[in-house]
N, C-alpha and C. Protein backbone atom coordinates (compact mmCIF):
# COMPACT_ATOMS: atom_id res chain seq x y z
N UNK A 1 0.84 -1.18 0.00
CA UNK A 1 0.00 0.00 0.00
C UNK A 1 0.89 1.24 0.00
N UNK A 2 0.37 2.31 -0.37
CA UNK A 2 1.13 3.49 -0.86
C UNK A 2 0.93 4.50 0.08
N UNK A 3 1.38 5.43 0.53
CA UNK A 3 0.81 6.82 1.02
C UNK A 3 1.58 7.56 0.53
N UNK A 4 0.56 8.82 0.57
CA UNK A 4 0.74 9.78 -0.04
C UNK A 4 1.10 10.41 0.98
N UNK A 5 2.30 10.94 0.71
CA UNK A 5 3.89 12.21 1.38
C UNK A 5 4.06 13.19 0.84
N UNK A 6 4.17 14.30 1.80
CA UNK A 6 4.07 16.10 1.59
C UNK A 6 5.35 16.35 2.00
N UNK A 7 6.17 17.28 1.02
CA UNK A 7 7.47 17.39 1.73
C UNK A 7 7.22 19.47 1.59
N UNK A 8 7.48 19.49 2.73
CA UNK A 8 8.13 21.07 2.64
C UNK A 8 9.34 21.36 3.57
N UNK A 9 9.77 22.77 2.70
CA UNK A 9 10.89 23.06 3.54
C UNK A 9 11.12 24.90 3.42
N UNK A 10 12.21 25.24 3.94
CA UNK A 10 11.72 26.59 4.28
C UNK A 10 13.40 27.11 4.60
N UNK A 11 14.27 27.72 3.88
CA UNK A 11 15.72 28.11 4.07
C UNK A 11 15.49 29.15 5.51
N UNK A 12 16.38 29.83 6.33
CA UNK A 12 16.68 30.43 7.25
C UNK A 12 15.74 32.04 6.84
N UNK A 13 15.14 31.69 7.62
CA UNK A 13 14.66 33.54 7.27
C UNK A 13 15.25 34.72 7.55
N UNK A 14 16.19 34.66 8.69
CA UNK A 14 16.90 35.40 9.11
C UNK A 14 18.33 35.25 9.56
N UNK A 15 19.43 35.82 9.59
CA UNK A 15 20.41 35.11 9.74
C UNK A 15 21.18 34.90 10.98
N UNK A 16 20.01 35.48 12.09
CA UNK A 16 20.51 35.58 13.77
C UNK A 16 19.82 34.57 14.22
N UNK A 17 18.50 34.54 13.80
CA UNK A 17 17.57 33.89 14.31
C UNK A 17 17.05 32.77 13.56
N UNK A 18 17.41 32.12 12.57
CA UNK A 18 17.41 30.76 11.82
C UNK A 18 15.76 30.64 11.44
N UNK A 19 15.85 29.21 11.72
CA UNK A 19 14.25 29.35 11.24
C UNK A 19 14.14 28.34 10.20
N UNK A 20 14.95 27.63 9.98
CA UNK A 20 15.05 26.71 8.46
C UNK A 20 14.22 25.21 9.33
N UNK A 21 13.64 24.55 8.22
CA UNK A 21 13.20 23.46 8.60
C UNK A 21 12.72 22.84 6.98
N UNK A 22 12.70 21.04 7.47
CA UNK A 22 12.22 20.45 6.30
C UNK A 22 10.85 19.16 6.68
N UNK A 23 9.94 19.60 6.36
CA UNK A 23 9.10 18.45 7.31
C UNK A 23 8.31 17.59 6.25
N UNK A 24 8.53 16.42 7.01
CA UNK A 24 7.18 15.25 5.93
C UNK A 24 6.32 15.15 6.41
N UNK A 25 5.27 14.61 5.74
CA UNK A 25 4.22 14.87 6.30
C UNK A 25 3.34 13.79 5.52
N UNK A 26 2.31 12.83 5.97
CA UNK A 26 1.92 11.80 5.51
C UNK A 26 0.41 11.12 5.46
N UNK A 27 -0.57 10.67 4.55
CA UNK A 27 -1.58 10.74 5.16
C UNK A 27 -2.22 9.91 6.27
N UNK A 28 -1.32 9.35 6.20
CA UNK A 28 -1.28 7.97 7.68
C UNK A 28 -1.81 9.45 8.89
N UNK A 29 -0.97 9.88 8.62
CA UNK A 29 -0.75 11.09 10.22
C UNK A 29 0.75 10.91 10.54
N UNK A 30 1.52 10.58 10.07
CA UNK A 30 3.08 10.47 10.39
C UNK A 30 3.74 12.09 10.00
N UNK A 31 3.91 13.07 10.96
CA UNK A 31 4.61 13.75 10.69
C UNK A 31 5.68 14.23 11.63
N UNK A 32 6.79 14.41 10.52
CA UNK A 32 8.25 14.24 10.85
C UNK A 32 8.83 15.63 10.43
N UNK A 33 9.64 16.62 11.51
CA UNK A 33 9.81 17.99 11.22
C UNK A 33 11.40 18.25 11.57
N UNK A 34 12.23 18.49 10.85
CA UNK A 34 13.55 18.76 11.05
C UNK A 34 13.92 20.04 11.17
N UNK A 35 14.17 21.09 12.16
CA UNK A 35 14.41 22.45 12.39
C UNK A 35 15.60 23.15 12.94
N UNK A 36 16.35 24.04 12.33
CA UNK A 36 17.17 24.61 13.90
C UNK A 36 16.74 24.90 15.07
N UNK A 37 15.15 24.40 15.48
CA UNK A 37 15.09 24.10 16.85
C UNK A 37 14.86 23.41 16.96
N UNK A 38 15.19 22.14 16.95
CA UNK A 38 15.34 20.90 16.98
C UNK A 38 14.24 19.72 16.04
N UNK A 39 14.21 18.79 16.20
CA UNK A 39 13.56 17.97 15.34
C UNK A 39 12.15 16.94 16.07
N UNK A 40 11.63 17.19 15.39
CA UNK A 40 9.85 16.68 15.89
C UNK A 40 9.22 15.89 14.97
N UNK A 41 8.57 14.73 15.95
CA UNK A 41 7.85 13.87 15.37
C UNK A 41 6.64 12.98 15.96
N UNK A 42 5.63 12.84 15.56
CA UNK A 42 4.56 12.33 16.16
C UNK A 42 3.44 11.61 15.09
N UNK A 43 3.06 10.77 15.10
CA UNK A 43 1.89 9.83 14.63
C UNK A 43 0.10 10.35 15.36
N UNK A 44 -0.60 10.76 14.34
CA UNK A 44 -1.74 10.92 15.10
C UNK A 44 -2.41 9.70 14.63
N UNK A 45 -3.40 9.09 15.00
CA UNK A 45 -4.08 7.65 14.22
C UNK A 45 -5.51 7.83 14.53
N UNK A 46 -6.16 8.13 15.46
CA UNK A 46 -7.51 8.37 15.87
C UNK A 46 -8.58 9.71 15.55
N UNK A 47 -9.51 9.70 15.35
CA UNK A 47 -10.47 10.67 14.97
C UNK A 47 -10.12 11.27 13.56
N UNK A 48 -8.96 11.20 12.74
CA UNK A 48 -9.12 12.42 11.75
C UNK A 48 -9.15 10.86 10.61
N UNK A 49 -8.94 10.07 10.56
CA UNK A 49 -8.87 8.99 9.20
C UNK A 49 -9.85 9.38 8.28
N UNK A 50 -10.73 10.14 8.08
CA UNK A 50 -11.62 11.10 6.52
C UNK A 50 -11.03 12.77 6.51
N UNK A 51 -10.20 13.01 7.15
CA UNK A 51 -9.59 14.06 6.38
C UNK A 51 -8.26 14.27 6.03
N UNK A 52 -7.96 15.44 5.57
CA UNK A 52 -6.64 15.42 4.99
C UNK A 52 -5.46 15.81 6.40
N UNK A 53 -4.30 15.35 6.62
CA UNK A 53 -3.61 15.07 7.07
C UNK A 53 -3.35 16.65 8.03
N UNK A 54 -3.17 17.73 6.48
CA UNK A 54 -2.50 18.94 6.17
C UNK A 54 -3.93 19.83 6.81
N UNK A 55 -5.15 19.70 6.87
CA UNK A 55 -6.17 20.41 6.97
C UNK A 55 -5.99 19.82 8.62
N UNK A 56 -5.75 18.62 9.22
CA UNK A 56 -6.37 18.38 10.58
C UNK A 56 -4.72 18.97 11.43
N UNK A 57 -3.88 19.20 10.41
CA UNK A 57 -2.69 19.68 11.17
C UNK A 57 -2.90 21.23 11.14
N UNK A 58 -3.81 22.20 10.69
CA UNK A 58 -4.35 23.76 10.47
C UNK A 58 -5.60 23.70 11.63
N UNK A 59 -6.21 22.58 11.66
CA UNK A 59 -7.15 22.90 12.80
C UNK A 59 -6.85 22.74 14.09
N UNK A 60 -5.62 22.15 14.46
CA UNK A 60 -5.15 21.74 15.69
C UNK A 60 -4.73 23.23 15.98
N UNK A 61 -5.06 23.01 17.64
CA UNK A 61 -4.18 24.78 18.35
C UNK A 61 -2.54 23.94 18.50
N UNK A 62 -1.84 25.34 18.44
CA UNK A 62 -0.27 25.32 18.69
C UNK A 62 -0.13 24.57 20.19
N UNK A 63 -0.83 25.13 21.36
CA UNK A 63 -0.69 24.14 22.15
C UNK A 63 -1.07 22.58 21.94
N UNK A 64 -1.75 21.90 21.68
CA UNK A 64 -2.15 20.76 21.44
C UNK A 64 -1.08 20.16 20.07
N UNK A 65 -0.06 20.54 19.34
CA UNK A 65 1.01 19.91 18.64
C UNK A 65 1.70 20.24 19.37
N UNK A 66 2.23 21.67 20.25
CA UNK A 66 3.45 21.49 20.91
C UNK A 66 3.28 20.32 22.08
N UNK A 67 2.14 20.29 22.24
CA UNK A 67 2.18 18.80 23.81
C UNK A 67 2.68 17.75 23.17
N UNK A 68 2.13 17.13 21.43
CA UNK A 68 2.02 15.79 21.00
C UNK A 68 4.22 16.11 20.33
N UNK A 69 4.16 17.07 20.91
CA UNK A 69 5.92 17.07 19.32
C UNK A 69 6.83 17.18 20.83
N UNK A 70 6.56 17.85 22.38
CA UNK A 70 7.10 17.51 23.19
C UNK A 70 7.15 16.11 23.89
N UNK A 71 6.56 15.09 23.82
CA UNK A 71 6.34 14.24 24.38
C UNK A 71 7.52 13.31 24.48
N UNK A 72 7.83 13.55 25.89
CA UNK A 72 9.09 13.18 26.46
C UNK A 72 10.32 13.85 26.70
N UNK A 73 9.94 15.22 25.98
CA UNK A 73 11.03 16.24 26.47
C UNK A 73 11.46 16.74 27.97
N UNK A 74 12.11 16.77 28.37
CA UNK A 74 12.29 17.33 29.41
C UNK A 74 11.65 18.79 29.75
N UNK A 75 11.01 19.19 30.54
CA UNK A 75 10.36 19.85 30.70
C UNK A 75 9.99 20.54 32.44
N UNK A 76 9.88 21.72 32.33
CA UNK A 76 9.41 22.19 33.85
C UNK A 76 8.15 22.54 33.49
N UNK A 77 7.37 23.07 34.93
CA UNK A 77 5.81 23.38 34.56
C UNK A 77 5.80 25.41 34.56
N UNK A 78 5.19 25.68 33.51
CA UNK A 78 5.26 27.34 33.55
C UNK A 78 3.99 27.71 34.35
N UNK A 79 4.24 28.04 35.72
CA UNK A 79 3.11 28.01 36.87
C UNK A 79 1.96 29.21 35.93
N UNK A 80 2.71 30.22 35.62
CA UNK A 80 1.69 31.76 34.89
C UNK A 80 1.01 30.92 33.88
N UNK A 81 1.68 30.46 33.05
CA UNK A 81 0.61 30.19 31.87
C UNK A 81 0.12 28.49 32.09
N UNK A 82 0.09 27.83 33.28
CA UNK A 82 -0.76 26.89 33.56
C UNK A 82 -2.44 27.59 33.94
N UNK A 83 -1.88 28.60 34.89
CA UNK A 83 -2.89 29.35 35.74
C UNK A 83 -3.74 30.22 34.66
N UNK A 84 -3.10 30.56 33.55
CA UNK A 84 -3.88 31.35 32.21
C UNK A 84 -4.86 29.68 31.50
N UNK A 85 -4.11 28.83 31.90
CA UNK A 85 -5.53 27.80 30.92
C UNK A 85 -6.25 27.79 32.18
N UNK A 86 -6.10 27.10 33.17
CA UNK A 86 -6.90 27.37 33.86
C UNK A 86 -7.96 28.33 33.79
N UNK A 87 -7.96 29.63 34.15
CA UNK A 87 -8.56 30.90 34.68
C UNK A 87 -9.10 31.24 33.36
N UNK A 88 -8.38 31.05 32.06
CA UNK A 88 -9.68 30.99 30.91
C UNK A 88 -10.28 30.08 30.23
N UNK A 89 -10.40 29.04 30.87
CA UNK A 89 -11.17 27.33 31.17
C UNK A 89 -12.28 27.75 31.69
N UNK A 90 -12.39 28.52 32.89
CA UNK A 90 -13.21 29.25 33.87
C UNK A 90 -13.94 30.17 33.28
N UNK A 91 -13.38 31.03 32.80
CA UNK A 91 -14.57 31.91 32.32
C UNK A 91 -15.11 31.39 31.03
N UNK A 92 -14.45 30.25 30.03
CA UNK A 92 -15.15 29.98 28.94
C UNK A 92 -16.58 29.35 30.09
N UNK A 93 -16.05 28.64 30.50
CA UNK A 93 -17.60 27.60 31.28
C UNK A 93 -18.68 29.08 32.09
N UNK A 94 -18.00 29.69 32.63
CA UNK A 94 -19.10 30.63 32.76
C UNK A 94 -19.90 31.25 31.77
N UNK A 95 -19.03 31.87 30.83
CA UNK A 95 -20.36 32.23 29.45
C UNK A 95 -20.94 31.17 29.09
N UNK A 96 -20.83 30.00 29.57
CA UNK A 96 -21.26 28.50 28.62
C UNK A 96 -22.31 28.49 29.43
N UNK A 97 -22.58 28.77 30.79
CA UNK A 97 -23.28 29.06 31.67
C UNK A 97 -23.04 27.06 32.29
N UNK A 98 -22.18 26.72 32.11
CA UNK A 98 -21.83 25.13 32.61
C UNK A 98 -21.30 24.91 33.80
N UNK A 99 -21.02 26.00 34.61
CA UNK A 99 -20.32 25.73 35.46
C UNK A 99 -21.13 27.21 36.89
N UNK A 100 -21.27 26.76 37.65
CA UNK A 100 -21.82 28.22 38.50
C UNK A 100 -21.04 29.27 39.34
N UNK A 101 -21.71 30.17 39.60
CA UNK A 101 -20.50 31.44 39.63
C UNK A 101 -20.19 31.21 41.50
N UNK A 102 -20.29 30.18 42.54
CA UNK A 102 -19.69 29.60 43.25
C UNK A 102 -18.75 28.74 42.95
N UNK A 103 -19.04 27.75 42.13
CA UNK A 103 -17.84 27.12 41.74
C UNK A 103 -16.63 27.56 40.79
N UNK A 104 -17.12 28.46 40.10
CA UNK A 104 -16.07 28.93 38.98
C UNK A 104 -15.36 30.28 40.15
N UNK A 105 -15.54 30.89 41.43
CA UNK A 105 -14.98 31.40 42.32
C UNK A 105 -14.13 30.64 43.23
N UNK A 106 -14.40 29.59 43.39
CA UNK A 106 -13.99 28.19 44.20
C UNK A 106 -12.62 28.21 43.39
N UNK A 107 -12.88 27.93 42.08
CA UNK A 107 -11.75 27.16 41.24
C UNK A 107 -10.81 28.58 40.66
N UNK A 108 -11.42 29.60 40.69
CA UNK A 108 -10.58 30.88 40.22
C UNK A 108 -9.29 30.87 41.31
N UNK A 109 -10.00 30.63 42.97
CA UNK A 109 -8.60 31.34 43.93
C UNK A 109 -7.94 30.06 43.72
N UNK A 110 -8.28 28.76 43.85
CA UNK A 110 -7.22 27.67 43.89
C UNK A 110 -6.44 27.94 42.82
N UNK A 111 -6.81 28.38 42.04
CA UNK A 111 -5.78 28.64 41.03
C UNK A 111 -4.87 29.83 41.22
N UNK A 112 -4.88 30.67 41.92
CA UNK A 112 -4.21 31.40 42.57
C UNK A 112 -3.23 31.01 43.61
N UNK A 113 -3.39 29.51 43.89
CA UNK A 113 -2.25 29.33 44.73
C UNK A 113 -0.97 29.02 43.88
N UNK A 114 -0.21 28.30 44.56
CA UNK A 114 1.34 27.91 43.91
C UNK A 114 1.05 26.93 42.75
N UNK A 115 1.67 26.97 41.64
CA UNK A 115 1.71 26.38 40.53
C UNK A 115 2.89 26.48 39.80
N UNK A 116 4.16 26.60 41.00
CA UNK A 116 5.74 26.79 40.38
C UNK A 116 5.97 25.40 40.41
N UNK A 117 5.59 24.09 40.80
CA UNK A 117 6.22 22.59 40.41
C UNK A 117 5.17 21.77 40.19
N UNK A 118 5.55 20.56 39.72
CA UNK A 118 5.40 19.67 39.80
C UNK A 118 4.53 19.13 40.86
N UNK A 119 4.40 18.97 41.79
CA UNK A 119 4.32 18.91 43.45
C UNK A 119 3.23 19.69 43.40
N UNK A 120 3.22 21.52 42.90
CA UNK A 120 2.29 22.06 43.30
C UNK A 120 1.25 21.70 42.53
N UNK A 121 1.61 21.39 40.97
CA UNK A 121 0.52 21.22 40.47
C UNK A 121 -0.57 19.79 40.21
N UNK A 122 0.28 19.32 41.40
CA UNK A 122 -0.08 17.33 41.71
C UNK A 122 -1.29 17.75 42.60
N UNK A 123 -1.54 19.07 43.56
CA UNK A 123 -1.79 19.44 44.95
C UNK A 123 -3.38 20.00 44.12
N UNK A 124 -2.77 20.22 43.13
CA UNK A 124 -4.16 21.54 42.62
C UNK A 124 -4.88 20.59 42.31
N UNK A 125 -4.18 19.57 41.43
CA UNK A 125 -5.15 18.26 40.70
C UNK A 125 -6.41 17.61 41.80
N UNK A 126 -5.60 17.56 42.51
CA UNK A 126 -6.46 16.69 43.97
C UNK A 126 -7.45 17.65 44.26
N UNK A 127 -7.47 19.15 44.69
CA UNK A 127 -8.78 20.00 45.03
C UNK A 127 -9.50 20.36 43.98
N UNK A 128 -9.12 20.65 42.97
CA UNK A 128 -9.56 20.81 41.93
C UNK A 128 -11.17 19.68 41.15
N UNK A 129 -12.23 21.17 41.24
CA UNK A 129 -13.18 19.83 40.48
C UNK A 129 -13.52 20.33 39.36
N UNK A 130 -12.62 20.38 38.35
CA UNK A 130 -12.49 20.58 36.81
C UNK A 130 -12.37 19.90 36.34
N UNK A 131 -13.10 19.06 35.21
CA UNK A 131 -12.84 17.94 34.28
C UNK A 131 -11.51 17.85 33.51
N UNK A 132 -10.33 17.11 33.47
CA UNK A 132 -9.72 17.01 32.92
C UNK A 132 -8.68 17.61 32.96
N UNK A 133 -8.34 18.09 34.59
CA UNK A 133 -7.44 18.58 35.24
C UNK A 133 -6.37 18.86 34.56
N UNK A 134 -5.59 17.66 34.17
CA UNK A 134 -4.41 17.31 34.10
C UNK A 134 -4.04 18.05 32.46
N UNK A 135 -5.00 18.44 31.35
CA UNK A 135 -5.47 18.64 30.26
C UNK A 135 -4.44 20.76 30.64
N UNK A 136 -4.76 21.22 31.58
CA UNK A 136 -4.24 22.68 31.85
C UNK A 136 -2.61 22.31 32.00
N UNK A 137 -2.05 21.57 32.04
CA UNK A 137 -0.34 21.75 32.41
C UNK A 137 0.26 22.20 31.39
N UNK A 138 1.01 23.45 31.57
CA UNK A 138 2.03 23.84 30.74
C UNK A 138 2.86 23.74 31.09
N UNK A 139 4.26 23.89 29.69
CA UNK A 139 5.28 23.67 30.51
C UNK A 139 6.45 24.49 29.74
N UNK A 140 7.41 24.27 30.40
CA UNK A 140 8.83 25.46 29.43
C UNK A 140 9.70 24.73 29.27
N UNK A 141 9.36 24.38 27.75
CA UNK A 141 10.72 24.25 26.90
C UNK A 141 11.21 24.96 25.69
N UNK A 142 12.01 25.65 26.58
CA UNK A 142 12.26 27.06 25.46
C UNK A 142 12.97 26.47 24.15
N UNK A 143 13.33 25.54 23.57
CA UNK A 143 13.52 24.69 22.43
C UNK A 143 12.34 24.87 21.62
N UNK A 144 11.32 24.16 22.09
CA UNK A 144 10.55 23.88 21.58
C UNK A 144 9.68 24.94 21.42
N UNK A 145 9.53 25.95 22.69
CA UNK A 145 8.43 27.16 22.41
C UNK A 145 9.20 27.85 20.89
N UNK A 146 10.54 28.06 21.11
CA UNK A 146 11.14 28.73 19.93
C UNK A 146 10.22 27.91 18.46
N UNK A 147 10.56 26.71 18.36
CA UNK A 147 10.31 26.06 17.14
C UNK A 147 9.06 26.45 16.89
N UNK A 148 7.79 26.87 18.25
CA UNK A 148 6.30 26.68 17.81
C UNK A 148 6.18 28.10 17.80
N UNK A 149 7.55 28.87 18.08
CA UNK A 149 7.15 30.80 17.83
C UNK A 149 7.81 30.56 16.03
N UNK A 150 8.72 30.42 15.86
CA UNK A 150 9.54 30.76 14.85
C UNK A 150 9.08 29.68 13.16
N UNK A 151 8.78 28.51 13.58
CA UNK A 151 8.88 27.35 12.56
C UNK A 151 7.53 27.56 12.47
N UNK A 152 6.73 26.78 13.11
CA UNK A 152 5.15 26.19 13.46
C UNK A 152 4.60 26.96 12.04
N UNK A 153 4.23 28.56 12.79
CA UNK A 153 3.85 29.17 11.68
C UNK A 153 4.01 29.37 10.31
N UNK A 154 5.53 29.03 9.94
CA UNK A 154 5.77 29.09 8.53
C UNK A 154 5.44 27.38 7.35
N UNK A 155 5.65 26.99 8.89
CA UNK A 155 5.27 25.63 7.87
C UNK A 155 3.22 25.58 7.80
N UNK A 156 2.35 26.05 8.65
CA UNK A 156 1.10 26.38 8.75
C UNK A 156 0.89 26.87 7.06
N UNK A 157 1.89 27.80 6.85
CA UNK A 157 1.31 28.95 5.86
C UNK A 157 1.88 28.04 4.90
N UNK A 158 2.24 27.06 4.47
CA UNK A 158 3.33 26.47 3.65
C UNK A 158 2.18 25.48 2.86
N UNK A 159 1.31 24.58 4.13
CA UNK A 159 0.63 23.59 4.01
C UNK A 159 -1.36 24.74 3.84
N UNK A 160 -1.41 25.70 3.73
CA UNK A 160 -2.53 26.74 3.54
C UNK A 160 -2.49 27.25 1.95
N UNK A 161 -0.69 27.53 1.59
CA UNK A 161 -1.22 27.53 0.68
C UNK A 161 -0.68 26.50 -0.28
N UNK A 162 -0.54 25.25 0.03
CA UNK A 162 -0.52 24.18 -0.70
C UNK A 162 -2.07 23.68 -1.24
N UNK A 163 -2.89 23.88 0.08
CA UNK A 163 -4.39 23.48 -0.14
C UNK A 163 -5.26 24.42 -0.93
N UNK A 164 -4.89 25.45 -0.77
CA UNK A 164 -5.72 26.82 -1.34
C UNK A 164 -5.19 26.07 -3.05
N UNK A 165 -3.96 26.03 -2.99
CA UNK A 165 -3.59 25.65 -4.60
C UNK A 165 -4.23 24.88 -5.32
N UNK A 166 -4.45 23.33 -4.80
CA UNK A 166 -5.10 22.46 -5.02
C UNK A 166 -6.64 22.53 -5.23
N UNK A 167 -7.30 23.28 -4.06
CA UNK A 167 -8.84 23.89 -4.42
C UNK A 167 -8.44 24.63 -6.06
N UNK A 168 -8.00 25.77 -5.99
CA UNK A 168 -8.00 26.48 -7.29
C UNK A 168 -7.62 25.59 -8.50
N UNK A 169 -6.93 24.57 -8.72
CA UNK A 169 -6.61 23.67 -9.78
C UNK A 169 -7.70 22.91 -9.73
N UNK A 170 -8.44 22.19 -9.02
CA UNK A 170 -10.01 21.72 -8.86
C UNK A 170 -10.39 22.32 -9.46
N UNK A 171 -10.78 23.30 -9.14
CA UNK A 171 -11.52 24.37 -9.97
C UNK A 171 -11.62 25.11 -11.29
N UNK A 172 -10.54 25.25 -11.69
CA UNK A 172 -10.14 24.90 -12.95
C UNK A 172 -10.09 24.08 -13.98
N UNK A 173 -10.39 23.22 -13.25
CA UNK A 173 -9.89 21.55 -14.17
C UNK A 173 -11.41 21.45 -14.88
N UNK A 174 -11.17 21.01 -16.22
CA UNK A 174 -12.19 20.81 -17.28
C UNK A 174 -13.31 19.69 -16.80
């Protein structure tokens, strides 16, 4: 059996700050990303098998590929921007009206406590009655944040307008 493989690549954009990368990309879900900030790779297999590979890699948020392209990196927890998913977890469920404005006060100050380790954020899990607790952990790996500030985006726009192309040649075609 065959699959069909997307190759892009992208020379240094700048010459302080690099930026070059070459990534494959596959319709299995196998994608493989080589960067001057280092090199990433992950298999997705579940939920997307009727769409295109390149479209379910544009709908994913930057957090949710940087979790699946860190996996196993070494990593600390970034207490501020754990406490930012959190605290706007919270107010999405309040406009959702899903959650009540005792409990979404309950869960606002716990989140105000310590969230500088590991440890603290084992502590929050336990009081915490938010679905899917564990779903808010961020973390700092300045490797990798670089690759998802500097790369992420250019390869996004790479595989946008690969598809835009393909619609317009559809469209065209006799």
């Amino acid at each position: 059996m065959s699959v069909k493989v997307w190759r892009y690549s992208m020379p240094n954009e700048d010459k302080y700050y690099g930026g070059w990368f070459i990534a494959f990309i596959d319709a299995a879900g196998c994608v493989a990303i080589l960067s001057d900030y280092g090199n990433y790779s992950h298999r997705w297999s579940r939920g997307r098998e009727e769409r295109d590979m390149r479209q379910f890699l544009l709908n994913c948020s930057p957090d949710y590929v940087a979790d699946k392209f860190g996996y196993g990196v070494r990593a600390e927890i970034d207490g501020e921007a754990t406490r930012e998913a959190i605290r706007s977890y919270i107010v999405e469920r309040r406009r959702e009206e899903s959650i009540g404005a005792e409990i979404a006060r309950q869960e606002w100050e716990l989140a105000g406590g310590d969230l500088d380790s590991d440890v603290d954020f084992s502590a929050w899990m336990r009081e915490t009655s938010l679905e899917d607790a564990y779903e808010f952990y961020r973390n700092h790996r300045p490797q990798l944040q670089s690759f998802m500030r500097q790369v992420w985006p250019r390869l996004r726009d790479c595989l946008t307008a690969d598809l835009e192309s393909e619609i317009k040649a559809r469209s065209e075609a006799p």
